[in-house]
Protein backbone atom coordinates (compact mmCIF):
# COMPACT_ATOMS: atom_id res chain seq x y z
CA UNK A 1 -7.53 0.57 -36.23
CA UNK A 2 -10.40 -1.50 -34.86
CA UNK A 3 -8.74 -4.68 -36.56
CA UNK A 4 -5.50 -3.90 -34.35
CA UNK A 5 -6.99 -3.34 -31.54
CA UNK A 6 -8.45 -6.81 -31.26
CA UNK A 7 -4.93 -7.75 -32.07
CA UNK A 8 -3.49 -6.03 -29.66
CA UNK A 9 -5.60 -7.19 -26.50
CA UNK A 10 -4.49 -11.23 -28.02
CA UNK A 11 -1.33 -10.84 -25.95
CA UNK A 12 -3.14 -9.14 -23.09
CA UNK A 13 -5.23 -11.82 -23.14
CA UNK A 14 -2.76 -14.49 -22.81
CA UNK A 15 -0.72 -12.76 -20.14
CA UNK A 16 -4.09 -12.94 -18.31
CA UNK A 17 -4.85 -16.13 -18.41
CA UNK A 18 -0.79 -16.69 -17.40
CA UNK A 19 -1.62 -14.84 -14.80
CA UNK A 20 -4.75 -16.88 -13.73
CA UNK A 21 -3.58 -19.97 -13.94
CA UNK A 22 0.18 -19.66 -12.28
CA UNK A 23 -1.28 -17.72 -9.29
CA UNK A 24 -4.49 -19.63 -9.14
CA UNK A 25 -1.90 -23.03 -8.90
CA UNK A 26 0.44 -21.49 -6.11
CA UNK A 27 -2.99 -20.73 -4.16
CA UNK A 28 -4.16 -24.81 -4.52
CA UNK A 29 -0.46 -25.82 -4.00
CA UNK A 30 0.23 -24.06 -0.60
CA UNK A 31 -3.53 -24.35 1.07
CA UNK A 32 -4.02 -28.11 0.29
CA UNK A 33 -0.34 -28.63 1.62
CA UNK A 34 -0.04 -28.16 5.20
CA UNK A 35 4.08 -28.66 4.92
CA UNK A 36 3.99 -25.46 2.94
CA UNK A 37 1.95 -23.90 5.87
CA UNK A 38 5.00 -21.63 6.88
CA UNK A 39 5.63 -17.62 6.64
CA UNK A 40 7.11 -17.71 3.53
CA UNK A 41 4.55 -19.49 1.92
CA UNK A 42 1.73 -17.43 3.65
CA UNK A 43 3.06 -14.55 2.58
CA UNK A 44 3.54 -15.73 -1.25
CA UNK A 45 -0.30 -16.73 -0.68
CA UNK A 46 -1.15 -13.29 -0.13
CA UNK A 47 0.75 -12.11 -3.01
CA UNK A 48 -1.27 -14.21 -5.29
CA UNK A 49 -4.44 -13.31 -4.14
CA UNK A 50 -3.35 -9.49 -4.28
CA UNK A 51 -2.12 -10.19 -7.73
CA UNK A 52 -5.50 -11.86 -9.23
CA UNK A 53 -7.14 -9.38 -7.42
CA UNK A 54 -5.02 -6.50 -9.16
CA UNK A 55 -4.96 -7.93 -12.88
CA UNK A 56 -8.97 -8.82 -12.42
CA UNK A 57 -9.87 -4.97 -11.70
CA UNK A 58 -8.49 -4.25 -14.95
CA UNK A 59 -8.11 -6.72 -17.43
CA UNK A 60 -11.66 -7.92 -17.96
CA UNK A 61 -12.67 -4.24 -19.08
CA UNK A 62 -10.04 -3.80 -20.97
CA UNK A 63 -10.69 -6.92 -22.76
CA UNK A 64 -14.68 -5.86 -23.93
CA UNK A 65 -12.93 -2.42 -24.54
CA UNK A 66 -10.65 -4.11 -27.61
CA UNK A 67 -12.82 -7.36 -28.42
CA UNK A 68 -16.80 -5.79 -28.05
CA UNK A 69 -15.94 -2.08 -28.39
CA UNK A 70 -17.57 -2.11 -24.90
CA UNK A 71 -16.12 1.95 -24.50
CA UNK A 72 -18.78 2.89 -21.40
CA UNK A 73 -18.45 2.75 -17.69
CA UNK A 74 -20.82 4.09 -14.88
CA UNK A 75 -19.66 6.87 -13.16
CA UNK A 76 -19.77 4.72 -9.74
CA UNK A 77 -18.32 1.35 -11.89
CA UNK A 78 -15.72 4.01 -12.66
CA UNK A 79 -14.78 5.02 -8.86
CA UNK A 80 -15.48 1.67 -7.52
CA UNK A 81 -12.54 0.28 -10.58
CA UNK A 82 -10.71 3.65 -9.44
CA UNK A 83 -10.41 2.11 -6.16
CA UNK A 84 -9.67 -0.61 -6.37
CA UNK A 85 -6.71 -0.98 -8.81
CA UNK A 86 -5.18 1.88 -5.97
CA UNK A 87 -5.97 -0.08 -3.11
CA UNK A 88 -4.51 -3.27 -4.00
CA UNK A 89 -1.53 -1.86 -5.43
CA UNK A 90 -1.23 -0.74 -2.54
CA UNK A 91 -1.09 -3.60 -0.76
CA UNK A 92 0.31 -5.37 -2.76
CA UNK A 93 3.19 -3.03 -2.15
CA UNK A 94 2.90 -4.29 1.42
CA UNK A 95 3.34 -7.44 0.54
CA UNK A 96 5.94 -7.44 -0.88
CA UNK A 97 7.53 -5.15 2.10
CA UNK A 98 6.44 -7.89 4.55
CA UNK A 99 8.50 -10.20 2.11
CA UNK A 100 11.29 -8.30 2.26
CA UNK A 101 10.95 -8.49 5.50
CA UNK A 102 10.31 -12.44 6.17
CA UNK A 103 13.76 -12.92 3.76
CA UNK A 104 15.56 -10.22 6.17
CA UNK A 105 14.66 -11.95 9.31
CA UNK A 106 15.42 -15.99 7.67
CA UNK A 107 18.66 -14.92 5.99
CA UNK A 108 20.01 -12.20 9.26
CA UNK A 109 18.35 -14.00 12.44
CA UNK A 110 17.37 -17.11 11.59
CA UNK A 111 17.45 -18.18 15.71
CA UNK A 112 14.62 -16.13 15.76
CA UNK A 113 12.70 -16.70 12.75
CA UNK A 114 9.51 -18.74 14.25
CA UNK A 115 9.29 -16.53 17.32
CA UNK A 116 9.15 -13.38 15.57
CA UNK A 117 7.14 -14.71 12.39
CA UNK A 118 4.49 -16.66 14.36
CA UNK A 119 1.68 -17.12 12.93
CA UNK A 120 -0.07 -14.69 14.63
CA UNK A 121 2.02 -12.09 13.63
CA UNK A 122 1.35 -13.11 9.56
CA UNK A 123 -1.96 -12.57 10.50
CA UNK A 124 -1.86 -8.83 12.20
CA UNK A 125 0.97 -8.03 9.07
CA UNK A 126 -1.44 -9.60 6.72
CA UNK A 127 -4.59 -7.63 7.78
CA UNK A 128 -2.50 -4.59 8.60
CA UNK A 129 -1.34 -4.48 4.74
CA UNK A 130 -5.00 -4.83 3.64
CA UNK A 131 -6.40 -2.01 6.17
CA UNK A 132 -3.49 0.20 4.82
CA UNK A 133 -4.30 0.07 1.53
CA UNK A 134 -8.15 0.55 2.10
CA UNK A 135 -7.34 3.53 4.49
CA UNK A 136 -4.94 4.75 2.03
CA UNK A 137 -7.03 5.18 -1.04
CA UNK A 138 -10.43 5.91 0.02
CA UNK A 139 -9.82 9.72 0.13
CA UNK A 140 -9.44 9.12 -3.64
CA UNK A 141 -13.01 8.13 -3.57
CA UNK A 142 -14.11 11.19 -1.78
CA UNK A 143 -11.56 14.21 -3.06
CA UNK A 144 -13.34 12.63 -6.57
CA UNK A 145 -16.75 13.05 -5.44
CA UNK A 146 -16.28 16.50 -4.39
CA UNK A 147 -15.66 17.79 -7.84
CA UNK A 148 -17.93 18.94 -10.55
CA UNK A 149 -17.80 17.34 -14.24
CA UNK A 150 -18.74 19.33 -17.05
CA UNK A 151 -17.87 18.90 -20.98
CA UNK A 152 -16.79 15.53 -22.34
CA UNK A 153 -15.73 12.21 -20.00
CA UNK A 154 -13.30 10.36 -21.78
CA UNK A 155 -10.59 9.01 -20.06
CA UNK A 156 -7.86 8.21 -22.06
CA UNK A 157 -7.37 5.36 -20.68
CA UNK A 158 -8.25 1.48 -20.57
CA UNK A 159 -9.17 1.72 -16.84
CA UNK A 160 -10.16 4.24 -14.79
CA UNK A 161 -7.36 5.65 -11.93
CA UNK A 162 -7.35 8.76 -9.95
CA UNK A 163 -5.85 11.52 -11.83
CA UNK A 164 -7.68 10.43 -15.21
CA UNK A 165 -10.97 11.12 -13.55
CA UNK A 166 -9.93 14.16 -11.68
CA UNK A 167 -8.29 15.58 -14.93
CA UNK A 168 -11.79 15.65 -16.14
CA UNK A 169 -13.13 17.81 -13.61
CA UNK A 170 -13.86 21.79 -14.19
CA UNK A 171 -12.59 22.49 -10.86
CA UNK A 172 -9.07 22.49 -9.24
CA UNK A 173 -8.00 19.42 -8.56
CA UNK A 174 -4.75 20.88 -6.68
CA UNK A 175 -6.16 18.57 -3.65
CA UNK A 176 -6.13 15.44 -5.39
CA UNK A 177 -2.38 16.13 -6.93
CA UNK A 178 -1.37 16.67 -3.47
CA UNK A 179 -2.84 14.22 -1.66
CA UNK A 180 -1.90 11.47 -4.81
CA UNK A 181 1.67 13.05 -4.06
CA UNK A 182 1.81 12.16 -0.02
CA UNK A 183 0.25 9.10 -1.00
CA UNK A 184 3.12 7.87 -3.50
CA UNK A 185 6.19 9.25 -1.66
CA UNK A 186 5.03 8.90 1.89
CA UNK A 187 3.90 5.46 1.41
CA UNK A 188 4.51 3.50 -1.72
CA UNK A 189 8.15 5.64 -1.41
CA UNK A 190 8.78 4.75 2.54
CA UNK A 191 7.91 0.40 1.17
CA UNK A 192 10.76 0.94 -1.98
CA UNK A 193 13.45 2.11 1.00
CA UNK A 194 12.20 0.21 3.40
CA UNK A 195 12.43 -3.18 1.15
CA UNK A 196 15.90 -2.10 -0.54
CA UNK A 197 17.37 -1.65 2.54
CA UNK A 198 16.23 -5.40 3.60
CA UNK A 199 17.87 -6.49 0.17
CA UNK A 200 21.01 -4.54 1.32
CA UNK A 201 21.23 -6.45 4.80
CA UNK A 202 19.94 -9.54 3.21
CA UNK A 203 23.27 -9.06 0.36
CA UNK A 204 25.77 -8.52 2.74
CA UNK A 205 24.62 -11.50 5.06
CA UNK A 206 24.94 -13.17 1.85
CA UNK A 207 28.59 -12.12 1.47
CA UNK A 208 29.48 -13.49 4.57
CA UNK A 209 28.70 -16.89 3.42
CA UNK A 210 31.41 -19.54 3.18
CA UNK A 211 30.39 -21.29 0.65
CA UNK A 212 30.52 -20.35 -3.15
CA UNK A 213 27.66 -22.16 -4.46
CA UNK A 214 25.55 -20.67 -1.63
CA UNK A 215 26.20 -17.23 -2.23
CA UNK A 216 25.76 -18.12 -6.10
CA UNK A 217 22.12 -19.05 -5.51
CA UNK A 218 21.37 -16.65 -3.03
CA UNK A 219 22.49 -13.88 -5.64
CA UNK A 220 20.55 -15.77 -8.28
CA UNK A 221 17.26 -16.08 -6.28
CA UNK A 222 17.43 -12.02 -4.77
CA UNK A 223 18.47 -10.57 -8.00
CA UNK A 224 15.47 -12.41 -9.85
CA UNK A 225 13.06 -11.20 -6.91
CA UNK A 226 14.38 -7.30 -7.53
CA UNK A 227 14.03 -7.09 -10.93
CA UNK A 228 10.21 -8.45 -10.44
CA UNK A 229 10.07 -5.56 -8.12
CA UNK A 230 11.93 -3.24 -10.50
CA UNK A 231 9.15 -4.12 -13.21
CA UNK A 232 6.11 -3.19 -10.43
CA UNK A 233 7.26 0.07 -9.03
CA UNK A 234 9.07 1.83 -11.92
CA UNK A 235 6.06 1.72 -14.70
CA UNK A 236 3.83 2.64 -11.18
CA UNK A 237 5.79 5.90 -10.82
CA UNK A 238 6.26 6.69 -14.34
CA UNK A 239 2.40 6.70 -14.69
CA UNK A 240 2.35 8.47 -11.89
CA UNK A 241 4.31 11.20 -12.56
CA UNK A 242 3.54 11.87 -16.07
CA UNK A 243 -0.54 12.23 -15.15
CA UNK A 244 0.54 15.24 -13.15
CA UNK A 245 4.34 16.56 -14.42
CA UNK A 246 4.59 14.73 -18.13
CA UNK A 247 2.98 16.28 -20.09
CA UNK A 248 5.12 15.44 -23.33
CA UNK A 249 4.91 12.28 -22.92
CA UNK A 250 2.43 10.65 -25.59
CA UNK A 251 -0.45 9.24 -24.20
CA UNK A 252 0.18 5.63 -26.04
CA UNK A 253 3.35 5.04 -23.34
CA UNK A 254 1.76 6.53 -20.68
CA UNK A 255 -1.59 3.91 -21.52
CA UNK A 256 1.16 0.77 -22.43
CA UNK A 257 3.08 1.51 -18.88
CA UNK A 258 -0.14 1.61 -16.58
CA UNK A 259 -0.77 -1.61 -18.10
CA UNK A 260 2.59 -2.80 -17.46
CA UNK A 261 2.13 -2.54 -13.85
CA UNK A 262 -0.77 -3.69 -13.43
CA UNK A 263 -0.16 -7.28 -15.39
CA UNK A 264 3.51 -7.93 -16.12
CA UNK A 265 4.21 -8.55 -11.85
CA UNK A 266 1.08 -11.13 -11.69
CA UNK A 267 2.52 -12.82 -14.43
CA UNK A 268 6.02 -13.03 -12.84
CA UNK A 269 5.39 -13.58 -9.50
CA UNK A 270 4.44 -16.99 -9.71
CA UNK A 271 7.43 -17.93 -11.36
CA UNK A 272 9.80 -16.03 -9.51
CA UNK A 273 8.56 -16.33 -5.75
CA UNK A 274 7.12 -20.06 -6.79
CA UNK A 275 8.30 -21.85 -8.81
CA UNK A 276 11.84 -20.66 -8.08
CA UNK A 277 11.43 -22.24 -4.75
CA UNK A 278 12.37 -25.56 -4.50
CA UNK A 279 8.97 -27.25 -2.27
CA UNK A 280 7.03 -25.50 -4.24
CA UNK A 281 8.37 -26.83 -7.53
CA UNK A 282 8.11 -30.27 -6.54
CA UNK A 283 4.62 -30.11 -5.31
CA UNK A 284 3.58 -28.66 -8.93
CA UNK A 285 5.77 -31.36 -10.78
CA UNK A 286 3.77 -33.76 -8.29
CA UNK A 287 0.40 -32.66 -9.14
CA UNK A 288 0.63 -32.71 -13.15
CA UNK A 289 2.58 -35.77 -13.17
CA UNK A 290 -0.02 -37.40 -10.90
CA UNK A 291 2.86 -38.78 -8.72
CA UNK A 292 3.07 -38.22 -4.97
């Protein structure tokens, strides 16, 4: 088992560095480019940052878990990887509401594009996304705190989230389950209906256009931005709701799908928010060639 488990963490590895590398180049691309110095391109900024940020928390660990059989965390490296992975999923969620957003407003008022996405506006949506997730999450830190450990503490688990720690507890941890539940349908829930219904508006706009071709690209480019958001919210509320309702489920899925989450969309995004976009694509065909 040992010799497949440094086999497995090979892909994990390379999805990584993917990940690295395509969001790290989107970063370089957009600040040393001041043409590119527009909302959308802020906003797909932020993305990458949340999304090294998000993989970063995780993958590392995981890595010395496979490849150095590195199995032992502090209890406060524990919380502090706790929350983190929670608060930047969390606003990395924003994000991508604010992008849904930015799309709605270009597509459906584009007259008012620049005076409603100004860039002091990015700025307050930007830092309000980041203070929501922080404000969010840390009661995690302290409903966790609160409760006493006894017996073993093995997570089962490559990284450490909320309910794995509290399910180690010899206390009720009926607080936490609630509180994780307001959290994921008051929240993360209200940024899934919030952005579909932008993607609705943003569709039939789409419908309305004249032109063939257009509405062939438009469809192209929204459908390939849902099903990145398909592949970060459905895995994030699977593992969610099988730590506290699925109990059948075997632990290897539940361990493969947190994972899926938390690396899959980092590795996408890039691709499907970047290099998707036209400017963008030229700018990174400019820089390896070495033309400008």
């Amino acid at each position: 088992m040992q010799d497949q488990h440094i086999w497995i963490a090979i892909p994990f590895c390379s999805m990584y560095i993917l990940a690295l590398v395509g969001n790290g180049t989107i970063l370089y691309i957009i600040m040393t480019d001041r043409a590119l110095h527009e909302p959308m391109y802020l906003f797909l900024c932020l993305l990458s940052i949340t999304d090294l940020v998000l993989c970063s928390t995780t993958l590392p660990k995981m890595l010395t878990i496979f490849w150095l059989r590195s199995h032992i965390i502090s209890y406060q490296g524990c919380l502090t990887q706790m929350f983190f992975v929670h608060a930047v999923f969390a606003t990395e969620s924003a994000v991508l509401l604010a992008m849904a957003f930015d799309r709605y407003v270009a597509i459906c008022r584009p007259l008012h594009y620049m005076s409603i996405l100004n860039a002091t506006m990015i700025g307050k949506i930007g830092l309000a996304c980041v203070i929501r997730g922080l404000l969010f999450v840390f009661p995690f830190v302290i409903l966790i705190e609160r409760l006493p450990f006894c017996g073993h503490r093995i997570i089962p688990h490559t990284y450490c989230e909320h309910m794995g720690i509290a399910k180690l507890a010899c206390a009720s941890i009926k607080p936490n389950t609630i509180y994780g539940l307001t959290v994921a349908l008051s929240i993360t829930g209200m940024d899934v209906v919030l952005i579909a219904t932008s993607y609705i508006l943003i569709l039939q706009a789409v419908l309305r256009l004249p032109s063939k071709d257009a509405q062939f690209r438009a469809f192209s480019t929204c459908g390939a931005h849902i099903c990145v958001i398909l592949v970060f919210y459905i895995p994030a509320f699977f593992s969610f709701f099988t730590h506290r309702f699925g109990h059948q489920v075997p632990p290897q899925v539940h361990i493969v799908l947190a994972n899926l989450y938390l690396l899959v969309p980092p590795v996408l995004n890039p691709l499907v928010y970047g290099i998707n976009t036209k400017q963008i694509r030229l700018r990174i065909f400019d820089f390896f060639i070495g033309r400008r």
